[in-house]
PDB file of N, CA and C in Angstrom:
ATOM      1  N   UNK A   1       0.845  -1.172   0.000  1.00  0.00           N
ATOM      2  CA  UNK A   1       0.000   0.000   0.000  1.00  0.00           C
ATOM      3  C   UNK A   1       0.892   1.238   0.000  1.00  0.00           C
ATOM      4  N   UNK A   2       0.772   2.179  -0.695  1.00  0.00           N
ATOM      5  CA  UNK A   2       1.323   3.399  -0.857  1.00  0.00           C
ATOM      6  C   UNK A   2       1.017   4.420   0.344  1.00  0.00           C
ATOM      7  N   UNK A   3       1.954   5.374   0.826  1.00  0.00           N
ATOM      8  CA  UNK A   3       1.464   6.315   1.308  1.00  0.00           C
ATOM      9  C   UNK A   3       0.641   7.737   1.033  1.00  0.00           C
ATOM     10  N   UNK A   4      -0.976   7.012   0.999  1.00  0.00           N
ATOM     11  CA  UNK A   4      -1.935   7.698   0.790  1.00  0.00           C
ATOM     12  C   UNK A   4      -2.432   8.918   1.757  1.00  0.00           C
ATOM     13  N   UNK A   5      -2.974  10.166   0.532  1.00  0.00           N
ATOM     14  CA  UNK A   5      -3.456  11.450   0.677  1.00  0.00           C
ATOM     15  C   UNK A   5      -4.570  10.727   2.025  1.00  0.00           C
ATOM     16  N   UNK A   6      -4.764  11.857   3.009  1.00  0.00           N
ATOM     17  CA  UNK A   6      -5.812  11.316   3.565  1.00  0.00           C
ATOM     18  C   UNK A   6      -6.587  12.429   4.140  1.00  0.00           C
ATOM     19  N   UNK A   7      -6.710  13.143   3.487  1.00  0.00           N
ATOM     20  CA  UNK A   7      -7.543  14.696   2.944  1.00  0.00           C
ATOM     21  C   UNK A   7      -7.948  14.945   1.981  1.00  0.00           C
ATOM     22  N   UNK A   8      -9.278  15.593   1.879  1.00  0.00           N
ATOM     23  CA  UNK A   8      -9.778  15.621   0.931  1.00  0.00           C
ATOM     24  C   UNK A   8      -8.840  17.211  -0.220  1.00  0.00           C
ATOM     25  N   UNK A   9      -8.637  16.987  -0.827  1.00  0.00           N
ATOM     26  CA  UNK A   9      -7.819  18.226  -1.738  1.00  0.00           C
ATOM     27  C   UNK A   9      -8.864  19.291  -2.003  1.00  0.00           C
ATOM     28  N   UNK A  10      -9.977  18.873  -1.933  1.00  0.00           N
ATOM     29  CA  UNK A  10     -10.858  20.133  -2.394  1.00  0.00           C
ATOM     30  C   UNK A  10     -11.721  21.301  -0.938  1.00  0.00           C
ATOM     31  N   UNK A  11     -11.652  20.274   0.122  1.00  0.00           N
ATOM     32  CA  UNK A  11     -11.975  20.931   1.465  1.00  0.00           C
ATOM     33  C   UNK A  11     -11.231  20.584   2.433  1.00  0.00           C
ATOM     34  N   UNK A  12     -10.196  20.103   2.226  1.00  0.00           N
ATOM     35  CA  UNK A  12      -9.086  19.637   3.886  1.00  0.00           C
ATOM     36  C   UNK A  12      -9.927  18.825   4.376  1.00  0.00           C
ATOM     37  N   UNK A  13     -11.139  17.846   4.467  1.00  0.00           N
ATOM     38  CA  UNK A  13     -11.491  17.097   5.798  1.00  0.00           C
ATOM     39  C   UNK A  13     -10.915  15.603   5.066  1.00  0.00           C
ATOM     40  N   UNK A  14     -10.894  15.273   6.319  1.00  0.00           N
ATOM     41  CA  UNK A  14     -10.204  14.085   6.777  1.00  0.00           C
ATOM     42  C   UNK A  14     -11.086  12.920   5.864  1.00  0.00           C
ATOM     43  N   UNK A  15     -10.202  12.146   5.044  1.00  0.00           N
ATOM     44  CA  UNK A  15     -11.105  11.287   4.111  1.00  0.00           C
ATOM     45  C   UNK A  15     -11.847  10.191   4.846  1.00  0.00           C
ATOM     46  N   UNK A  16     -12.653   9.066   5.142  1.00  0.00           N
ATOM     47  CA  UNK A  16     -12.905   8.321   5.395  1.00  0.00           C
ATOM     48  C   UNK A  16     -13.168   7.049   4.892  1.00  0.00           C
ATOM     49  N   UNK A  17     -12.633   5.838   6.197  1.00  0.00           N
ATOM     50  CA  UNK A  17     -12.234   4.349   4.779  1.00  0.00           C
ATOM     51  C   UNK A  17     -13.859   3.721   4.786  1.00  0.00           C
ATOM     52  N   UNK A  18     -13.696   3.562   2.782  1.00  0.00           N
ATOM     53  CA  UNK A  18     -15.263   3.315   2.397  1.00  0.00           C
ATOM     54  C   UNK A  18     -15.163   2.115   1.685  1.00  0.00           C
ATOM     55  N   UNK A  19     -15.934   1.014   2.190  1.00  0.00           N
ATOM     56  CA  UNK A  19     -15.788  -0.186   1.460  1.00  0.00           C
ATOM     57  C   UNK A  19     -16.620  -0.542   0.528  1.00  0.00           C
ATOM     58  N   UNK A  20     -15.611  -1.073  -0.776  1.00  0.00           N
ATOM     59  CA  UNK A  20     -15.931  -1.050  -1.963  1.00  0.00           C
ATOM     60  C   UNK A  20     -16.972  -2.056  -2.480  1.00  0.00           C
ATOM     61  N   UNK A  21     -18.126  -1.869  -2.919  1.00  0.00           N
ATOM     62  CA  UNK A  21     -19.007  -2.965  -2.964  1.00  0.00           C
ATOM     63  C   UNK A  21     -18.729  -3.847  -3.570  1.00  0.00           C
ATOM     64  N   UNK A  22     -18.937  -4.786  -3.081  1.00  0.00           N
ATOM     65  CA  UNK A  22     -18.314  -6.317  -3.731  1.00  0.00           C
ATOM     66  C   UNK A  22     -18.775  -6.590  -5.550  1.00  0.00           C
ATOM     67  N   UNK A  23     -19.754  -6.104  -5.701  1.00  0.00           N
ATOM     68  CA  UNK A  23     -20.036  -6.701  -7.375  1.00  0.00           C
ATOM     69  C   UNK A  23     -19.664  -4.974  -8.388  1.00  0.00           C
ATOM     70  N   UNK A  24     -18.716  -4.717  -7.761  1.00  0.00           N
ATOM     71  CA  UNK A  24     -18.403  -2.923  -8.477  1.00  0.00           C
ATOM     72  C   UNK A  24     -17.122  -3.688  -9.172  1.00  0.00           C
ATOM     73  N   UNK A  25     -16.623  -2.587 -10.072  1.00  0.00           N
ATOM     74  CA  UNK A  25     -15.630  -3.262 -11.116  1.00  0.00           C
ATOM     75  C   UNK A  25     -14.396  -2.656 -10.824  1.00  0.00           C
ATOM     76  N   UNK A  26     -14.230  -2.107  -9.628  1.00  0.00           N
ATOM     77  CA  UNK A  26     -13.495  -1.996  -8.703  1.00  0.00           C
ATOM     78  C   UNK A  26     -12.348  -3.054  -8.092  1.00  0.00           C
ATOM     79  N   UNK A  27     -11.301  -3.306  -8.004  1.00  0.00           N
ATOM     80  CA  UNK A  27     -10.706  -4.415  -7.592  1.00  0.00           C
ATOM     81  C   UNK A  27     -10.190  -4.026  -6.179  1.00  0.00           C
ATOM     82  N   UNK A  28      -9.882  -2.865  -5.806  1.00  0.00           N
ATOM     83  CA  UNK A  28      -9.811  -2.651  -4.287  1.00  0.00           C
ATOM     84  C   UNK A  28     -10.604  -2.873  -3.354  1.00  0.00           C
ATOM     85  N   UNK A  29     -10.271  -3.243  -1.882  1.00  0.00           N
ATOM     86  CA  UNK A  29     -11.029  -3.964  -0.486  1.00  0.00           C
ATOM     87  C   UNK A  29     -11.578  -2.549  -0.447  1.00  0.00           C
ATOM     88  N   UNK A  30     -11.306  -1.395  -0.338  1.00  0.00           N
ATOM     89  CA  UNK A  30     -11.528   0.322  -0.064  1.00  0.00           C
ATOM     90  C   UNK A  30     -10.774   1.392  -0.246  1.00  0.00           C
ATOM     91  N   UNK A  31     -11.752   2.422  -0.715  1.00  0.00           N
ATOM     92  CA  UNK A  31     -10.883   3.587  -0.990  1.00  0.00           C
ATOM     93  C   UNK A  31     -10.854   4.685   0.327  1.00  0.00           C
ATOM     94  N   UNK A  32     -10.599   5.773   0.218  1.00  0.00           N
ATOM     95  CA  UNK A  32     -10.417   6.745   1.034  1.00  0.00           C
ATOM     96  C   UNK A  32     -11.435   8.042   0.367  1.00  0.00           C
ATOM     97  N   UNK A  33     -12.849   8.405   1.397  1.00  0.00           N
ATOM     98  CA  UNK A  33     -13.509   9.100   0.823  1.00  0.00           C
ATOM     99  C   UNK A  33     -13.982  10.334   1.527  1.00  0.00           C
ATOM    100  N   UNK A  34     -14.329  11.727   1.019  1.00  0.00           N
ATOM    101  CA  UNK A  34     -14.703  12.798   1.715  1.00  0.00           C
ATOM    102  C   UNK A  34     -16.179  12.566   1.661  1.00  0.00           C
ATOM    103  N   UNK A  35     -16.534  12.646   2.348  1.00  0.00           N
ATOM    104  CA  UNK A  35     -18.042  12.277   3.287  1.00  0.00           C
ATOM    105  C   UNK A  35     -18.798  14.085   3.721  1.00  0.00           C
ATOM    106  N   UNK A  36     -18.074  14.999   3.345  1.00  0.00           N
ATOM    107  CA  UNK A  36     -18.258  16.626   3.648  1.00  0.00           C
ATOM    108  C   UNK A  36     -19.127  16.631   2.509  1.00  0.00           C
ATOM    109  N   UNK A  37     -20.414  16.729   3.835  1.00  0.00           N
ATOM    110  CA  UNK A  37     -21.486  17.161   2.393  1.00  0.00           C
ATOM    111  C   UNK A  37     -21.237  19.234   1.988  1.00  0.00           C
ATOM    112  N   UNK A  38     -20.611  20.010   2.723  1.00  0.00           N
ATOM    113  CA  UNK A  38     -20.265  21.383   2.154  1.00  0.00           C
ATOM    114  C   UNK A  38     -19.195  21.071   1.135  1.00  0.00           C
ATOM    115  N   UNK A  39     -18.270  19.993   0.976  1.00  0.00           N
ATOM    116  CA  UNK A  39     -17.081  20.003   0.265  1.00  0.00           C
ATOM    117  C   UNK A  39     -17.712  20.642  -1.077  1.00  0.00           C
ATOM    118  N   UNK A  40     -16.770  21.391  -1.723  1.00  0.00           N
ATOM    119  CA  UNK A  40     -16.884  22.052  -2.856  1.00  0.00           C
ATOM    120  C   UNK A  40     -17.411  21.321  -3.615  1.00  0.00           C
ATOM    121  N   UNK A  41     -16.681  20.382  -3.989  1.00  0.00           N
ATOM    122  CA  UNK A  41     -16.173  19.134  -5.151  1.00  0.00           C
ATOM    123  C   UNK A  41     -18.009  18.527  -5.039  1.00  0.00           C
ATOM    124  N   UNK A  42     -18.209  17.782  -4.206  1.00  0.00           N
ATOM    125  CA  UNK A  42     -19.690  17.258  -3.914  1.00  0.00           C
ATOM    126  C   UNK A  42     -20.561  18.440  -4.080  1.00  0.00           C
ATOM    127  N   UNK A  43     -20.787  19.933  -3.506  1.00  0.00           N
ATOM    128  CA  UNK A  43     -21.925  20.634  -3.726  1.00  0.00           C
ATOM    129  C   UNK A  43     -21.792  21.187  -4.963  1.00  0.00           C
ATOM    130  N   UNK A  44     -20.390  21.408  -5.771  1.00  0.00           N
ATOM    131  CA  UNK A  44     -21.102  21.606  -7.220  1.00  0.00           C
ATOM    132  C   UNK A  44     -21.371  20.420  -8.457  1.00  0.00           C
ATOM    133  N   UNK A  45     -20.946  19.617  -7.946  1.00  0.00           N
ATOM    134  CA  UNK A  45     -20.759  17.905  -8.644  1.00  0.00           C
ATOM    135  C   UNK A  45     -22.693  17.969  -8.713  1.00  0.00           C
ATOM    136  N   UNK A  46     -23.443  18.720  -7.932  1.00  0.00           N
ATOM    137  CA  UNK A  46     -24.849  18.501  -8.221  1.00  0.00           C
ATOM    138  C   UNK A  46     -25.493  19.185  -9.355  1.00  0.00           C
ATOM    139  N   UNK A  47     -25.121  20.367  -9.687  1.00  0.00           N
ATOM    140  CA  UNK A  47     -25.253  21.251 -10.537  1.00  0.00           C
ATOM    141  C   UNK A  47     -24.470  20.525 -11.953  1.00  0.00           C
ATOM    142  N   UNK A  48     -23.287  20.047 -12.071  1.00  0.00           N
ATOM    143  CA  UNK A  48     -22.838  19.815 -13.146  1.00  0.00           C
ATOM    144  C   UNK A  48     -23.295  18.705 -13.827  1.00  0.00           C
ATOM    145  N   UNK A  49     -23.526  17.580 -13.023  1.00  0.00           N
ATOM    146  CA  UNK A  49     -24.439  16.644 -13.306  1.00  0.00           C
ATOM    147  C   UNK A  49     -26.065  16.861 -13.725  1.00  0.00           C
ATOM    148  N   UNK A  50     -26.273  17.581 -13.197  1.00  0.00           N
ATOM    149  CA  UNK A  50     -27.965  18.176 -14.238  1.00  0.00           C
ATOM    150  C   UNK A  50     -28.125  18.993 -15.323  1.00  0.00           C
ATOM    151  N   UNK A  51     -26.576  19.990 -15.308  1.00  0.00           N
ATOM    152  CA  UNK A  51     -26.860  20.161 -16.454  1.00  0.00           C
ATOM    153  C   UNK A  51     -25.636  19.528 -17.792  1.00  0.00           C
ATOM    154  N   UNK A  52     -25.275  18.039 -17.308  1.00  0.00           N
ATOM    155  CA  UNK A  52     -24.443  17.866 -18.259  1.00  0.00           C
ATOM    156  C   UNK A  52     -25.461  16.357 -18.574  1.00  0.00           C
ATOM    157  N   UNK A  53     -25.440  15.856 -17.666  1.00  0.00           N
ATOM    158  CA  UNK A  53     -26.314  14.223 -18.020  1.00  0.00           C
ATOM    159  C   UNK A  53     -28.277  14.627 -17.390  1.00  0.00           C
ATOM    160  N   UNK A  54     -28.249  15.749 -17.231  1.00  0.00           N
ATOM    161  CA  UNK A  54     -29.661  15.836 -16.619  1.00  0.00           C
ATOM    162  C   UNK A  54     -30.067  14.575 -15.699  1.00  0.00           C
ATOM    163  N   UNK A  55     -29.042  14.356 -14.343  1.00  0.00           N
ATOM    164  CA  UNK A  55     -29.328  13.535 -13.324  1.00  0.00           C
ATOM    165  C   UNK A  55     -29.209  14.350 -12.154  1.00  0.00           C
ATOM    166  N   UNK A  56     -30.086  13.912 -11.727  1.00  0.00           N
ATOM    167  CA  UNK A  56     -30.197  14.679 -10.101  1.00  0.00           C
ATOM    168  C   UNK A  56     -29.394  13.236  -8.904  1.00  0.00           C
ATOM    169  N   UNK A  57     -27.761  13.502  -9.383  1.00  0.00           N
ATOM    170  CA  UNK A  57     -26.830  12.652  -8.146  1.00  0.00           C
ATOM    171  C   UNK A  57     -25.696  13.482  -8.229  1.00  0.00           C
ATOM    172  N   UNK A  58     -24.630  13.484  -7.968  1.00  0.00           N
ATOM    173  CA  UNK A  58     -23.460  13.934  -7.769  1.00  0.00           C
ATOM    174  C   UNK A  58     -22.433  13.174  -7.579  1.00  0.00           C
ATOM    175  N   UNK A  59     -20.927  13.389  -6.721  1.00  0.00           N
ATOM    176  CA  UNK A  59     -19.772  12.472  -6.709  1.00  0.00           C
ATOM    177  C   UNK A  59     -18.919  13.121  -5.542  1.00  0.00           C
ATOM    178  N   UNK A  60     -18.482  12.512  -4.875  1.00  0.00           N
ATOM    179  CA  UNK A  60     -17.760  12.627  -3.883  1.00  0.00           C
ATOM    180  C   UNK A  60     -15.995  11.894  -3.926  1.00  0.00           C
ATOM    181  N   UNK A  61     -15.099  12.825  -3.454  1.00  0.00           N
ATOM    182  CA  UNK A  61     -13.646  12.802  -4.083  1.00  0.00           C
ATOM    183  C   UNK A  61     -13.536  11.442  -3.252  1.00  0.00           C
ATOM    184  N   UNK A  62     -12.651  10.848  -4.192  1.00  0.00           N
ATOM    185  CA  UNK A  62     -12.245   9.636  -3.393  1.00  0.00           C
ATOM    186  C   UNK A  62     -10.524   9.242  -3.727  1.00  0.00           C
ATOM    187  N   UNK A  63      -9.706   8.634  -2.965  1.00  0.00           N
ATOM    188  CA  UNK A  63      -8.619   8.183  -3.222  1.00  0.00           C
ATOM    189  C   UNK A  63      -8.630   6.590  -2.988  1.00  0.00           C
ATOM    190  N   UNK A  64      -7.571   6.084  -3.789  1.00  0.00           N
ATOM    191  CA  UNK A  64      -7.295   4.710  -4.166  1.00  0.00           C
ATOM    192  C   UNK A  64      -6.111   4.600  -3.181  1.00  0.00           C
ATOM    193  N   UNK A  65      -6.006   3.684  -1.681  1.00  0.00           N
ATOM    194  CA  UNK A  65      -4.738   3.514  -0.992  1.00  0.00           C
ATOM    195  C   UNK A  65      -4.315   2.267  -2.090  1.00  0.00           C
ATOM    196  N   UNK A  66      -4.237   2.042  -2.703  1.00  0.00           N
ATOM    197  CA  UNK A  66      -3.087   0.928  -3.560  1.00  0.00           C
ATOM    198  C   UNK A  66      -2.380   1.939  -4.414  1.00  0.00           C
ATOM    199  N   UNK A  67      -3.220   2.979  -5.084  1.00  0.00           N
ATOM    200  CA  UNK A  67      -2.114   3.234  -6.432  1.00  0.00           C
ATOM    201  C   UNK A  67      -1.668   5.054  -5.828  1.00  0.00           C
ATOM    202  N   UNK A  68      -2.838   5.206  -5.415  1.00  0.00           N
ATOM    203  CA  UNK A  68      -2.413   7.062  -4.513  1.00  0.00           C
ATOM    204  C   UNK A  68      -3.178   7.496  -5.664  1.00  0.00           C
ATOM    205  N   UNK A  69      -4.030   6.969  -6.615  1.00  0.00           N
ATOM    206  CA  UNK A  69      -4.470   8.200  -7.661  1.00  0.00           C
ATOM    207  C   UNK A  69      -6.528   8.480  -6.772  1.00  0.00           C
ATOM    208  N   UNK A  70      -6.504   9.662  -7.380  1.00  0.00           N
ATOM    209  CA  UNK A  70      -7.904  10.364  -7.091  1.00  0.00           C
ATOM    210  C   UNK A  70      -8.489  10.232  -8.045  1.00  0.00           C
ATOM    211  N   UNK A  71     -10.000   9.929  -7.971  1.00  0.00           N
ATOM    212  CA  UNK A  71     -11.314  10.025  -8.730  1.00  0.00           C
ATOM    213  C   UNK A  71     -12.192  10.176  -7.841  1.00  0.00           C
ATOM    214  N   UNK A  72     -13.242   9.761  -8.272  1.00  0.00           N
ATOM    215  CA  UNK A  72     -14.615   9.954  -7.682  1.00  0.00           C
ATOM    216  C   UNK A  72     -15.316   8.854  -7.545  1.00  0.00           C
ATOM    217  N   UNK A  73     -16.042   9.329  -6.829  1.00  0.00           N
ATOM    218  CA  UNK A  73     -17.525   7.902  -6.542  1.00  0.00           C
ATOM    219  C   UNK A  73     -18.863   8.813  -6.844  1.00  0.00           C
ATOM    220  N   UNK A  74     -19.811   7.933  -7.097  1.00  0.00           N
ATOM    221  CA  UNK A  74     -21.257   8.814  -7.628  1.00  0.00           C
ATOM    222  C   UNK A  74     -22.093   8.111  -6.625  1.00  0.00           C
ATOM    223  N   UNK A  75     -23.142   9.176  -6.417  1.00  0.00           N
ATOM    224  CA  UNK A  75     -23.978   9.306  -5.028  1.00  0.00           C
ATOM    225  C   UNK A  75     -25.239   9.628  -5.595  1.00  0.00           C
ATOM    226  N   UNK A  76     -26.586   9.403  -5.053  1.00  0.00           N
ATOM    227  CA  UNK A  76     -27.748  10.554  -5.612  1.00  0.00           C
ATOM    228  C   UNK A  76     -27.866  10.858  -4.565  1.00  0.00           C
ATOM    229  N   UNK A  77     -28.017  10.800  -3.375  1.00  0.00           N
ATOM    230  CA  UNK A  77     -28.513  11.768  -1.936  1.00  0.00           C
ATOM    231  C   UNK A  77     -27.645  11.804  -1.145  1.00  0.00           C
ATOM    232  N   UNK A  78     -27.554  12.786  -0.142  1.00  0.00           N
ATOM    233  CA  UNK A  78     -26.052  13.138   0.758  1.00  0.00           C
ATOM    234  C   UNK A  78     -25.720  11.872   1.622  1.00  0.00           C
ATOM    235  N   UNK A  79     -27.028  10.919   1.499  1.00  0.00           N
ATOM    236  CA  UNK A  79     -26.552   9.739   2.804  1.00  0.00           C
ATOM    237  C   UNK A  79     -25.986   8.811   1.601  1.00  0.00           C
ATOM    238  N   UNK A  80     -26.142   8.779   0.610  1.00  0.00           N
ATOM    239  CA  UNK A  80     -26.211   7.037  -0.380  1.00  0.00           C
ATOM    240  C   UNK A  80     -24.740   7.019  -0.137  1.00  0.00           C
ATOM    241  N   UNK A  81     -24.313   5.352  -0.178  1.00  0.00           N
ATOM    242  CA  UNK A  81     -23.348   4.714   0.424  1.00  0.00           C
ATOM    243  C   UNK A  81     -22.250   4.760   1.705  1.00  0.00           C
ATOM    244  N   UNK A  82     -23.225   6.012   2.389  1.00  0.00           N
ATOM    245  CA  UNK A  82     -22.475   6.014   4.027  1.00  0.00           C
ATOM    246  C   UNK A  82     -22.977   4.649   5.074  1.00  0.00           C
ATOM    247  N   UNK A  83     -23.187   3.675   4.616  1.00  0.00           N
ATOM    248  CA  UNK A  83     -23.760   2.754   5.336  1.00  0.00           C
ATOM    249  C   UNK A  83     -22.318   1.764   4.912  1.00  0.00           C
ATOM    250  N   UNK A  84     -21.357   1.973   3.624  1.00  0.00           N
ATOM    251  CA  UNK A  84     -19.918   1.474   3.688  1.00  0.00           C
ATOM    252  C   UNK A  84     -18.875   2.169   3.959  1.00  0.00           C
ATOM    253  N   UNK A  85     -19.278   3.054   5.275  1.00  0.00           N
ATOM    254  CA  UNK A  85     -18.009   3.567   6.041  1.00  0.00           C
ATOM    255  C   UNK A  85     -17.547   2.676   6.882  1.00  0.00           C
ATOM    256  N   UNK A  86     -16.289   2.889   7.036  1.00  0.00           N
ATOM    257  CA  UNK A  86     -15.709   1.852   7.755  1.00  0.00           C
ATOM    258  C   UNK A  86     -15.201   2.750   9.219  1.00  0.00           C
ATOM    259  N   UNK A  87     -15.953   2.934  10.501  1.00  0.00           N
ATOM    260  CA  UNK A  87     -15.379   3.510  11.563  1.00  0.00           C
ATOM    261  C   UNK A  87     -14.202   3.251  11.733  1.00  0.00           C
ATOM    262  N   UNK A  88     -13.090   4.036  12.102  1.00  0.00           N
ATOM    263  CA  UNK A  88     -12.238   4.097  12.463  1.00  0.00           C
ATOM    264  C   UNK A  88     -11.398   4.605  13.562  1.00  0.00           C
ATOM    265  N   UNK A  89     -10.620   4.004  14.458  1.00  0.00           N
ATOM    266  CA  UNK A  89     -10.684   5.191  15.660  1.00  0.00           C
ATOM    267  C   UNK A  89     -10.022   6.589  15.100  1.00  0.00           C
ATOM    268  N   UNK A  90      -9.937   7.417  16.312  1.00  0.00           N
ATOM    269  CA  UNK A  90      -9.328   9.067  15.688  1.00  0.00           C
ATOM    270  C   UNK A  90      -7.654   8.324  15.762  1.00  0.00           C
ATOM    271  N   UNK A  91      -7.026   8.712  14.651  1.00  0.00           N
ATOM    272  CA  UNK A  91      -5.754   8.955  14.596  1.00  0.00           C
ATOM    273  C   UNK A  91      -5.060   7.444  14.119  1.00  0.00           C
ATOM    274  N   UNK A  92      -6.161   6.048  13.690  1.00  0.00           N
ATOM    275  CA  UNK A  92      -5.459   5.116  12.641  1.00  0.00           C
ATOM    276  C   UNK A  92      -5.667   5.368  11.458  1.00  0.00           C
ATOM    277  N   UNK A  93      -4.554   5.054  10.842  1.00  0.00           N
ATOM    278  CA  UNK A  93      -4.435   5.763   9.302  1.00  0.00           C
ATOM    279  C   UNK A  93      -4.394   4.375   8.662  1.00  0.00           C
ATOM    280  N   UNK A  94      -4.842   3.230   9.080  1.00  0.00           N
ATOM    281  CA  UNK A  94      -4.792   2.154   7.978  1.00  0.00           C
ATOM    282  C   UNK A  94      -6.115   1.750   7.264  1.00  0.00           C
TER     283      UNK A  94
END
């Protein structure tokens, strides 16, 4: 595992580990995700998405701890897929 970002780049909060649903085409156990529903990146990701695909969801920044690269994950409501957070105590970074 690389030494992964563990902030979000677009609002500083602290990413959180989100596990990757098992039938996604995804090959990682979890990524590292900003969960800040003010984060920039997520409150205009709503706007760009309606008027680029006319969908009412958005995307929330995410990092890959295997490779260190950033993308996104897609959401339609501020809760969808916070039920694969993975608690963590304050201050483990694995």
């Amino acid at each position: 595992m690389t030494d992964t970002q563990r902030t979000c780049s677009h609002c500083g909060s602290r990413l959180k580990k989100w596990l990757v649903p098992e039938k996604s085409s995804w090959d990682e156990e979890f990524f590292f995700v900003c969960f800040n529903d003010d984060c920039p990146y997520y409150v205009k990701g709503w706007n760009w998405m309606r008027e680029q695909y006319n969908q009412n969801a958005s995307y929330r920044y995410m990092v890959n701890p295997t490779t260190g690269g950033s993308s996104m994950i897609p959401v339609w409501s501020d809760t969808a897929t916070q039920e694969m957070i993975v608690e963590e105590p304050e201050g483990d970074d694995t």
